[in-house]
Protein backbone atom coordinates (compact mmCIF):
# COMPACT_ATOMS: atom_id res chain seq x y z
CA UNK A 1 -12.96 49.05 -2.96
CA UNK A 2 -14.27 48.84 0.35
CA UNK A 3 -16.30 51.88 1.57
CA UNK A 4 -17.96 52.85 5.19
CA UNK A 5 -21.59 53.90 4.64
CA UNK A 6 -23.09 55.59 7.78
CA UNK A 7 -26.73 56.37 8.37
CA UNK A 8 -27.47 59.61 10.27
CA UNK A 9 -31.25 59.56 11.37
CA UNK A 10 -32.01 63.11 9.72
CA UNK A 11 -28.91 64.73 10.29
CA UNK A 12 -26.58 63.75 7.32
CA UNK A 13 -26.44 67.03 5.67
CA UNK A 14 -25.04 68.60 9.17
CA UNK A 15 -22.64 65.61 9.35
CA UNK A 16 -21.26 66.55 6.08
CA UNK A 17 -21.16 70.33 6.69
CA UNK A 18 -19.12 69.29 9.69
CA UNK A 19 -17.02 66.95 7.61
CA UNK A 20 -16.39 69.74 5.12
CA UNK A 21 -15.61 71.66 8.12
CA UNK A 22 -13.29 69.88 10.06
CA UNK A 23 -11.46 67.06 7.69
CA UNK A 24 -11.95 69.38 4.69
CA UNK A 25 -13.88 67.03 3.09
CA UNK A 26 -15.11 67.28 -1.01
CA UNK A 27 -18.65 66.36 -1.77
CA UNK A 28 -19.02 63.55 -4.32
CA UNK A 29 -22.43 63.53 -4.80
CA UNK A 30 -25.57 64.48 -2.92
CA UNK A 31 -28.79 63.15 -3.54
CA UNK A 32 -31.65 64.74 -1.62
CA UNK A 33 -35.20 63.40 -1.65
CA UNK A 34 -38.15 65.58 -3.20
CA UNK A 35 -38.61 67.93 -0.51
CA UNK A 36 -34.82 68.01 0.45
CA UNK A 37 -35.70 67.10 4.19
CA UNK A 38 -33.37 63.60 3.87
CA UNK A 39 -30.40 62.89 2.06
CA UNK A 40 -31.12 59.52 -0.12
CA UNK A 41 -27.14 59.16 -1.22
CA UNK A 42 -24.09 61.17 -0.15
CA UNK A 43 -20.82 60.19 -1.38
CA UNK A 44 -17.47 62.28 0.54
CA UNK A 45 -14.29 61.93 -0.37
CA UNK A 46 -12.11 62.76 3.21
CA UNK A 47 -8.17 62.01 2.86
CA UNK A 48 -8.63 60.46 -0.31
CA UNK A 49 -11.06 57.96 1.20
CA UNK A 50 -14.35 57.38 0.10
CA UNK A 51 -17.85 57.48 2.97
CA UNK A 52 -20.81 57.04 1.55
CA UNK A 53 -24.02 58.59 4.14
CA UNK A 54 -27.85 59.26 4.05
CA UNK A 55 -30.66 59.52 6.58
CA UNK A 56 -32.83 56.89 5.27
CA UNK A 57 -33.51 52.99 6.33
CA UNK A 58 -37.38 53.43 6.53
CA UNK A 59 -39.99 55.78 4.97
CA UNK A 60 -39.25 57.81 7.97
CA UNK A 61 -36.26 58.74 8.20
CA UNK A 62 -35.21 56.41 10.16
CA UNK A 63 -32.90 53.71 10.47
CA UNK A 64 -32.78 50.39 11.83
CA UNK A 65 -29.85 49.01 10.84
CA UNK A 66 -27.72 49.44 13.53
CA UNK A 67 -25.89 52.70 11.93
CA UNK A 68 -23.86 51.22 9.32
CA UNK A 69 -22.54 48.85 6.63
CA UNK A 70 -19.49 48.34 4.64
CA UNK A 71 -20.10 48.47 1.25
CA UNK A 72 -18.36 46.44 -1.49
CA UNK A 73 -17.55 48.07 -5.20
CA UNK A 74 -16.37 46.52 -8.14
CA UNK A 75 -14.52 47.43 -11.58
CA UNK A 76 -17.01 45.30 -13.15
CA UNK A 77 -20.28 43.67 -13.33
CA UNK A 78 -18.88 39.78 -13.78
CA UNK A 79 -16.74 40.23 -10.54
CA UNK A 80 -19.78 41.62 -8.46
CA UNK A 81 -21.92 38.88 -9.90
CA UNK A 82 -19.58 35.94 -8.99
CA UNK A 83 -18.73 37.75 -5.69
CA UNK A 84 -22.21 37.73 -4.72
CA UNK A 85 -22.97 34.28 -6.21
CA UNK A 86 -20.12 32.79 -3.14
CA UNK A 87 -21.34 35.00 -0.35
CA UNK A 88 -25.48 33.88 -1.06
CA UNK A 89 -24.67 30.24 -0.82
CA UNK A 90 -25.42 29.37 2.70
CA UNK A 91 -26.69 33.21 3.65
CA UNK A 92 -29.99 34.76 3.89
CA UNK A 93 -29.27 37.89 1.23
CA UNK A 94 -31.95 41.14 2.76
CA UNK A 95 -31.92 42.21 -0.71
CA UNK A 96 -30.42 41.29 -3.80
């Protein structure tokens, strides 16, 4: 599965009331940090499509990574592992 995650700078829990809002959209999950001023992990499910969302990408809240990334899941742990064995020959991997 390929999913969108989007990073929202502190405003991630008003992006998904709006998403709730306007595409109808079904929380997944919701992970808030300690004092619920950030979302860590949000996972929505909008027209049977999976987004995945927080605020983070420093201590801060903010992010620095240009707003996004597609995210990759797998059925299983050997797949991932040999997936990510290809793509880090020849790359520079920001975190393993």
């Amino acid at each position: 599965m390929l999913a969108t995650h989007i990073y929202f700078n502190g405003q991630c829990k008003q992006a998904i009331e709006l998403y709730k809002k306007v595409f109808h959209a079904t929380v997944k999950t919701l992970i808030e940090n300690p004092d619920h001023s950030l979302v860590v992990h949000a996972e929505i499910i909008i027209h049977d499509e999976l987004l995945m969302l927080n605020d983070f990408g420093n201590d801060d809240g903010i992010s620095t990574s240009g707003g996004y990334q597609l995210s990759v899941q797998f059925d299983n742990e050997a797949a991932l592992q040999e997936a990510y064995a290809a793509i880090e020959d020849g790359s520079t991997p920001l975190k393993p």
